[in-house]
Structures are given as C-alpha cells and as structure tokens.
Protein backbone atom coordinates (compact mmCIF):
# COMPACT_ATOMS: atom_id res chain seq x y z
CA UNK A 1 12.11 34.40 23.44
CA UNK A 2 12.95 34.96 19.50
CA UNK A 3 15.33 32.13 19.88
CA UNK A 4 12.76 29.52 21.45
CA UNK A 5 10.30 30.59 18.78
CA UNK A 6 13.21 29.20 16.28
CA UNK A 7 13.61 26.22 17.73
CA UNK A 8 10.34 25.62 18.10
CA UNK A 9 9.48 25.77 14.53
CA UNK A 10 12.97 23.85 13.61
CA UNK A 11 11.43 21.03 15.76
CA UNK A 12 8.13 21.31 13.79
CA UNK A 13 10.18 21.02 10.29
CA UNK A 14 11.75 18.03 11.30
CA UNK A 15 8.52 16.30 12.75
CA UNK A 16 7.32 17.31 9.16
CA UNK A 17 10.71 15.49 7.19
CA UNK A 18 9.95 12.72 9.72
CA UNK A 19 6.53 12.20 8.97
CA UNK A 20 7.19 12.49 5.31
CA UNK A 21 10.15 9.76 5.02
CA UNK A 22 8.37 7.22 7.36
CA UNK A 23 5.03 7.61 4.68
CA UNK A 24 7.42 6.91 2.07
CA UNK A 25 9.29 4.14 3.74
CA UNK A 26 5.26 2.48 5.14
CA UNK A 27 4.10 2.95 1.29
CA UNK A 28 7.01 1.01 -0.13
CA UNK A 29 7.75 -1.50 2.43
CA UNK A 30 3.99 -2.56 3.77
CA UNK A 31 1.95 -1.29 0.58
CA UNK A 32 4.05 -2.05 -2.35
CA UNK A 33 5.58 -4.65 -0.44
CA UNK A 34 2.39 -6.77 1.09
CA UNK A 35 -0.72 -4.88 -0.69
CA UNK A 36 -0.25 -4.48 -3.71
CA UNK A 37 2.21 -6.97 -4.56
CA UNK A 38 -0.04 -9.02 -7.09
CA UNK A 39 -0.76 -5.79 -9.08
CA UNK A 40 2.84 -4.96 -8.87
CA UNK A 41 3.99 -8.28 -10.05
CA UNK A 42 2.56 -7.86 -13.85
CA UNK A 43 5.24 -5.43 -14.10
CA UNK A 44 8.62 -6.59 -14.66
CA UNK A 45 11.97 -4.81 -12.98
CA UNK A 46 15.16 -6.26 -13.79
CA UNK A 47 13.36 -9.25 -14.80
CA UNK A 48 11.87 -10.12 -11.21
CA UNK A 49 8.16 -9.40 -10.69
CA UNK A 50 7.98 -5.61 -9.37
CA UNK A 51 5.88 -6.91 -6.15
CA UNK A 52 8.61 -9.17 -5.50
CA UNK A 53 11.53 -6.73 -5.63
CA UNK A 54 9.92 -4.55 -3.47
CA UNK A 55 9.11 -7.23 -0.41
CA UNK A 56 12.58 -8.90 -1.07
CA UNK A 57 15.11 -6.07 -1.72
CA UNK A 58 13.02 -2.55 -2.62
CA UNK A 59 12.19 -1.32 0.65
CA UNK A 60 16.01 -1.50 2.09
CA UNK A 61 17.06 -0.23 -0.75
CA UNK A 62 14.39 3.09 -0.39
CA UNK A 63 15.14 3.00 3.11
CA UNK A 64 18.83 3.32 2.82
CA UNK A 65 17.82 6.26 0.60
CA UNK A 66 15.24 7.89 3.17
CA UNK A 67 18.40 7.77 5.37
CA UNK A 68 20.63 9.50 3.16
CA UNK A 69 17.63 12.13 2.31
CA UNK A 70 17.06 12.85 6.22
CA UNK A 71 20.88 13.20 6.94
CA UNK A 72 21.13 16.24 4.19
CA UNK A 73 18.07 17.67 4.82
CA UNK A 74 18.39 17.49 8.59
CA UNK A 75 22.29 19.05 7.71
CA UNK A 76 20.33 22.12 5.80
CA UNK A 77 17.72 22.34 8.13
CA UNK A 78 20.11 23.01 11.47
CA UNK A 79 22.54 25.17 9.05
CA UNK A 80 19.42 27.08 8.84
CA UNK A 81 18.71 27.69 12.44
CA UNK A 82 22.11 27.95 13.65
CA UNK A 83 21.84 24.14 15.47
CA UNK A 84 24.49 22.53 13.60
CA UNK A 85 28.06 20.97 14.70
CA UNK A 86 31.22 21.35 13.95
C-alpha cells in the first residue's frame, strides 16, 4: 500500500514537470512566436528582430532545452522513488 502511495505521487510530480515544460515550450513557440511577435520585434537579438528569432529558430532551440531539463529532472525524480534503471 505505502509503495502505491509513492508511485502515485511520483506520477503526480511528473504530470506537474510535464505541465510546466509544455507552458514553457506553448509560451515561446505560439506566444512569443505568433502573438507577440510585433512587440518582440523592436527588440533586437543577435541583430534579427526578437519576434523573428523566436518563430524561426527560438522555440527549437527552448525546446531542445525543455528536453534536456525533463531528462535530469525525470533522472532525480525516479532516483527519488526508487524507479530508476540501471
């Protein structure tokens, strides 16, 4: 029983990193990206028009990031409940 209480709230903890990364990945891709992108392109990035970088190279950049973040905290997270492999 103590065990399927664990695992229930490692499921909930990684419903929460979920939910968290895909907000970050919707902000930057659809509302930095789409939305916003006229604001965003009075401000200048690496000389391209910030609105721009983000529809054209910003959001697979963050996403490759959101990956990376989600592999080590998934990594800690089943360390900490005893779900990881070898």
């Amino acid at each position: 029983m103590a065990r399927e209480q664990e695992l229930q709230k490692y499921w909930k903890q990684n419903l929460k990193y979920i939910a968290m990364l895909l907000s970050i990945w919707f902000t930057v891709s659809y509302l930095f990206g789409i939305v916003f992108v006229d604001q965003l392109d009075k401000i200048k990035f690496f000389g391209f028009p910030l609105g721009f970088w983000f529809a054209n190279q910003g959001a697979e950049v963050i996403f490759c990031l959101l990956i990376i973040a989600y592999v080590r905290l998934m990594n800690k997270l089943d360390r900490k409940y005893d779900v990881f492999e070898d």
